[in-house]
C-alpha atoms as a PDB file:
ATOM      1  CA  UNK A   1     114.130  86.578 106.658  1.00  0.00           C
ATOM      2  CA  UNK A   2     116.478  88.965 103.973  1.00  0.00           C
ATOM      3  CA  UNK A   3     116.493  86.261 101.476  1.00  0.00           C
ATOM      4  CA  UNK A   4     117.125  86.634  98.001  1.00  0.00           C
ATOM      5  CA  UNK A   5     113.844  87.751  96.035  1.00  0.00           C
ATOM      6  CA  UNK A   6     113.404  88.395  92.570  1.00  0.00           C
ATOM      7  CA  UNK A   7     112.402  91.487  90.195  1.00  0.00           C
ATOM      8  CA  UNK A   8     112.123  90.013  86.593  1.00  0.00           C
ATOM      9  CA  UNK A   9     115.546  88.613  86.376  1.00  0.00           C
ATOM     10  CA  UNK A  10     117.298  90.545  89.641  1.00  0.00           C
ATOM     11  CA  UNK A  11     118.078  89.705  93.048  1.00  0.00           C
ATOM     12  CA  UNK A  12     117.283  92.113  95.452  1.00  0.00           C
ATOM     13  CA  UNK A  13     117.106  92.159  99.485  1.00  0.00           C
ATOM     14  CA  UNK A  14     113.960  93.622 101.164  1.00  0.00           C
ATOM     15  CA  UNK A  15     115.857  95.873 103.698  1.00  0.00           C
ATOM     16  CA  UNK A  16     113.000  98.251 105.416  1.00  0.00           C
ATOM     17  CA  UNK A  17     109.875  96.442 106.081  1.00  0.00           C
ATOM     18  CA  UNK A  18     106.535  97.167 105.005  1.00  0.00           C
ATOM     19  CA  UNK A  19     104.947 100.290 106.517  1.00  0.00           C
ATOM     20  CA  UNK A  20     101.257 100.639 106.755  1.00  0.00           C
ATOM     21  CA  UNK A  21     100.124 104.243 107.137  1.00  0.00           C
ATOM     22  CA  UNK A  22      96.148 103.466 107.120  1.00  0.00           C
ATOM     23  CA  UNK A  23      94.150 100.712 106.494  1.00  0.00           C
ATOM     24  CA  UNK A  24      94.323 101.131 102.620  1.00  0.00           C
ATOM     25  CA  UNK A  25      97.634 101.822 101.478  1.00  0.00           C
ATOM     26  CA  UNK A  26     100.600  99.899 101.995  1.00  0.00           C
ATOM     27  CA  UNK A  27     103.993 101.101 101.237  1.00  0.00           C
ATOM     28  CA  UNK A  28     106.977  98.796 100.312  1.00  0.00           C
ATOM     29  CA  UNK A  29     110.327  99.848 100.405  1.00  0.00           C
ATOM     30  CA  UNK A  30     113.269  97.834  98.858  1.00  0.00           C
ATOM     31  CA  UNK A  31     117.017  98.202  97.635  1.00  0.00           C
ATOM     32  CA  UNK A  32     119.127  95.988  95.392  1.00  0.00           C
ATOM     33  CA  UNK A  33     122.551  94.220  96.238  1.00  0.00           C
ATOM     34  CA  UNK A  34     124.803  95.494  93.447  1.00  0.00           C
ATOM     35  CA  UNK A  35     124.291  98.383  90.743  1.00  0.00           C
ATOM     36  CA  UNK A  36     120.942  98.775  90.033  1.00  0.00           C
ATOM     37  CA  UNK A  37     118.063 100.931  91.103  1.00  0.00           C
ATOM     38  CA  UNK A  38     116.371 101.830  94.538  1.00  0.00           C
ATOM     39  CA  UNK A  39     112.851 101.195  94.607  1.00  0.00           C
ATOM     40  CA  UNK A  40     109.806 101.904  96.396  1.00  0.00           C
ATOM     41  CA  UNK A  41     105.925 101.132  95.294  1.00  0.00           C
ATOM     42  CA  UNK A  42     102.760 102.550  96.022  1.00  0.00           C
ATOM     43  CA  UNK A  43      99.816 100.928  93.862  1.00  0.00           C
ATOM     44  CA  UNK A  44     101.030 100.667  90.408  1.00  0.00           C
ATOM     45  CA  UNK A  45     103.569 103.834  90.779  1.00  0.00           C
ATOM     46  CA  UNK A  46     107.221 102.324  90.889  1.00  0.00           C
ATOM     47  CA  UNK A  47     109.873 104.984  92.167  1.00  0.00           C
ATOM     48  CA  UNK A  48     113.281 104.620  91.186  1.00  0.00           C
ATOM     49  CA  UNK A  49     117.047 106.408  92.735  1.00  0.00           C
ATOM     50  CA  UNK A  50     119.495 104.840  90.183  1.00  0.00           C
ATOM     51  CA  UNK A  51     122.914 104.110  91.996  1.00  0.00           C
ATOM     52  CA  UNK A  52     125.667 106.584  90.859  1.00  0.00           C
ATOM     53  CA  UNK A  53     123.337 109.210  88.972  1.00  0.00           C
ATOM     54  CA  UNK A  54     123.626 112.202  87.842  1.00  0.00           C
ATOM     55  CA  UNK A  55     123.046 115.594  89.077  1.00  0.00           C
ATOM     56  CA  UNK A  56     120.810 117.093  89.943  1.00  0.00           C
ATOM     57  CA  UNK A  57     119.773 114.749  92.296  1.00  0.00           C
ATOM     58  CA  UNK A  58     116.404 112.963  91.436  1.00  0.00           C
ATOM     59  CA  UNK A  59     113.742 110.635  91.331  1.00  0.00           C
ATOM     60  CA  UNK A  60     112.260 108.369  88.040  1.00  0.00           C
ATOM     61  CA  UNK A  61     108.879 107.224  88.659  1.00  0.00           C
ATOM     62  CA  UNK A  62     107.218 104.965  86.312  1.00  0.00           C
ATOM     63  CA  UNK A  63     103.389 103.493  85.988  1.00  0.00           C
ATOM     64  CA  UNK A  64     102.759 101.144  83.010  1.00  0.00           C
ATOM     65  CA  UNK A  65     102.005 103.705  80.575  1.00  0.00           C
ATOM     66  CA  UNK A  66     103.831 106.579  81.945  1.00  0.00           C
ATOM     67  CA  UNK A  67     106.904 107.881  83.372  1.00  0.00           C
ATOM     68  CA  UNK A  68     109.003 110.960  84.921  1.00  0.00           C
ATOM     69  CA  UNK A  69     111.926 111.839  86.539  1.00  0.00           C
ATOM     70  CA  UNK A  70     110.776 114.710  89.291  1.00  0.00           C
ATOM     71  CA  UNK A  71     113.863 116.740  91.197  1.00  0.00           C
ATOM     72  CA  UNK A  72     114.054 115.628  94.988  1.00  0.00           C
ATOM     73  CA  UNK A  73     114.907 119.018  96.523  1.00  0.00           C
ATOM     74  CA  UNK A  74     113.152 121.517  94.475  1.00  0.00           C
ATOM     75  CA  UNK A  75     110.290 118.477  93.146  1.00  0.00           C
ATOM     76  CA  UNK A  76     110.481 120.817  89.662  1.00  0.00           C
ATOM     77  CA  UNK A  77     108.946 118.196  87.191  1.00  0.00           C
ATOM     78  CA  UNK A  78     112.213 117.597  85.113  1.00  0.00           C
ATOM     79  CA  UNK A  79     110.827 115.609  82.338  1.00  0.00           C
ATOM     80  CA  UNK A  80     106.972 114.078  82.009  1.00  0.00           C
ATOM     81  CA  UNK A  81     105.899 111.491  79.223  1.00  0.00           C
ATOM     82  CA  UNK A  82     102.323 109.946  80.087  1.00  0.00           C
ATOM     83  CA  UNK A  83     101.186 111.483  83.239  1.00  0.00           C
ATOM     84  CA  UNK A  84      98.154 114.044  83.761  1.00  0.00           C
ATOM     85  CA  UNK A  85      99.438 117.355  85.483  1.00  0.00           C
ATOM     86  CA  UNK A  86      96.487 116.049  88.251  1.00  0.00           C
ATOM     87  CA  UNK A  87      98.373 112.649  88.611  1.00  0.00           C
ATOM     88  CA  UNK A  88     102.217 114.315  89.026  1.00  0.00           C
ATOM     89  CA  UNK A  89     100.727 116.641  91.813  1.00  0.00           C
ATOM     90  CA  UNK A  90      99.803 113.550  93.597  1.00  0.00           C
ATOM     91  CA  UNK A  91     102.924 112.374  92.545  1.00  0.00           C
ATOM     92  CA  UNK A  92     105.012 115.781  94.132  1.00  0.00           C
ATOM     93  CA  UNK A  93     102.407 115.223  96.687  1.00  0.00           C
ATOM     94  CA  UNK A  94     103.559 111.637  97.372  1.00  0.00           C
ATOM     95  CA  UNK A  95     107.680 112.810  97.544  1.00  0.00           C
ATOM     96  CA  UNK A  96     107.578 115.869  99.754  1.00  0.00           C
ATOM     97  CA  UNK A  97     106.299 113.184 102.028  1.00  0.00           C
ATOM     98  CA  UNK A  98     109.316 111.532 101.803  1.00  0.00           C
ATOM     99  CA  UNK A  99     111.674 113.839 100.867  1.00  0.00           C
ATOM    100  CA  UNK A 100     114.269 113.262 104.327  1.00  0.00           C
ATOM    101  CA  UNK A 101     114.489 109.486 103.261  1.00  0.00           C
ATOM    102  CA  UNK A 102     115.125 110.264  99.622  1.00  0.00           C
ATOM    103  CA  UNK A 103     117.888 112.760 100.084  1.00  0.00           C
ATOM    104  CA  UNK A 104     119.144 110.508 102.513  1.00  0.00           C
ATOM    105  CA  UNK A 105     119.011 106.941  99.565  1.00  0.00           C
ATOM    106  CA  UNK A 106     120.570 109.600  97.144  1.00  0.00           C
ATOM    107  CA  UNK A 107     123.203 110.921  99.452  1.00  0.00           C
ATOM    108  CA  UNK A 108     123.913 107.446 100.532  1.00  0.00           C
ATOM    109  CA  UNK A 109     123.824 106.196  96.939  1.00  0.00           C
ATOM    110  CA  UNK A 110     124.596 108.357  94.332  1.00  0.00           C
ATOM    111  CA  UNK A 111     127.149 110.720  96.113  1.00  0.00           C
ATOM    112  CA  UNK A 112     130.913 110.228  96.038  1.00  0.00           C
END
């Protein structure tokens, strides 16, 4: 069932399985086989843990016009281009949700 599926041009591996939280939103988590970024999606936000960032450890998260990169311990909005104060509150909102899972990706990922 982990085959091989396709991002634009990458390969990546669906390794934790679609969890439904109510009946309308879905949340998809996924991570890539070689160096290239963790994802997850919720509607048309894309979040991002490259592999091997820098410090301090973060979070990009991009829509089709906008994009951030949001601190994952403190969730100080480190740079904004695009996104209504309104939407990165949901945003904030969104991560201190998930905060254990995405110290865990970036410990796991982006720690040496």
């Amino acid at each position: 069932m982990n085959s091989p599926i396709f991002y634009g041009s990458v390969p990546f591996i669906v390794i934790i399985c679609t969890f439904l939280q109510n009946q309308l939103t879905t949340y998809t988590y996924y991570t890539y086989i070689i160096n290239i970024p963790l994802i997850f999606k919720i509607k048309n936000l894309k979040f991002y843990i490259y592999l091997k960032d820098h410090l301090p450890a973060h979070i990009h998260v991009n829509s089709p016009d906008s994009e951030a990169k949001i601190d994952i311990h403190t969730f100080e909005v480190l740079s904004s281009k695009g996104f209504h104060k309104k939407d990165l509150n949901r945003i904030v909102k969104l991560l201190k949700e998930r905060q254990k899972f995405l110290i865990e990706i970036w410990r796991d990922n982006c720690e040496e």
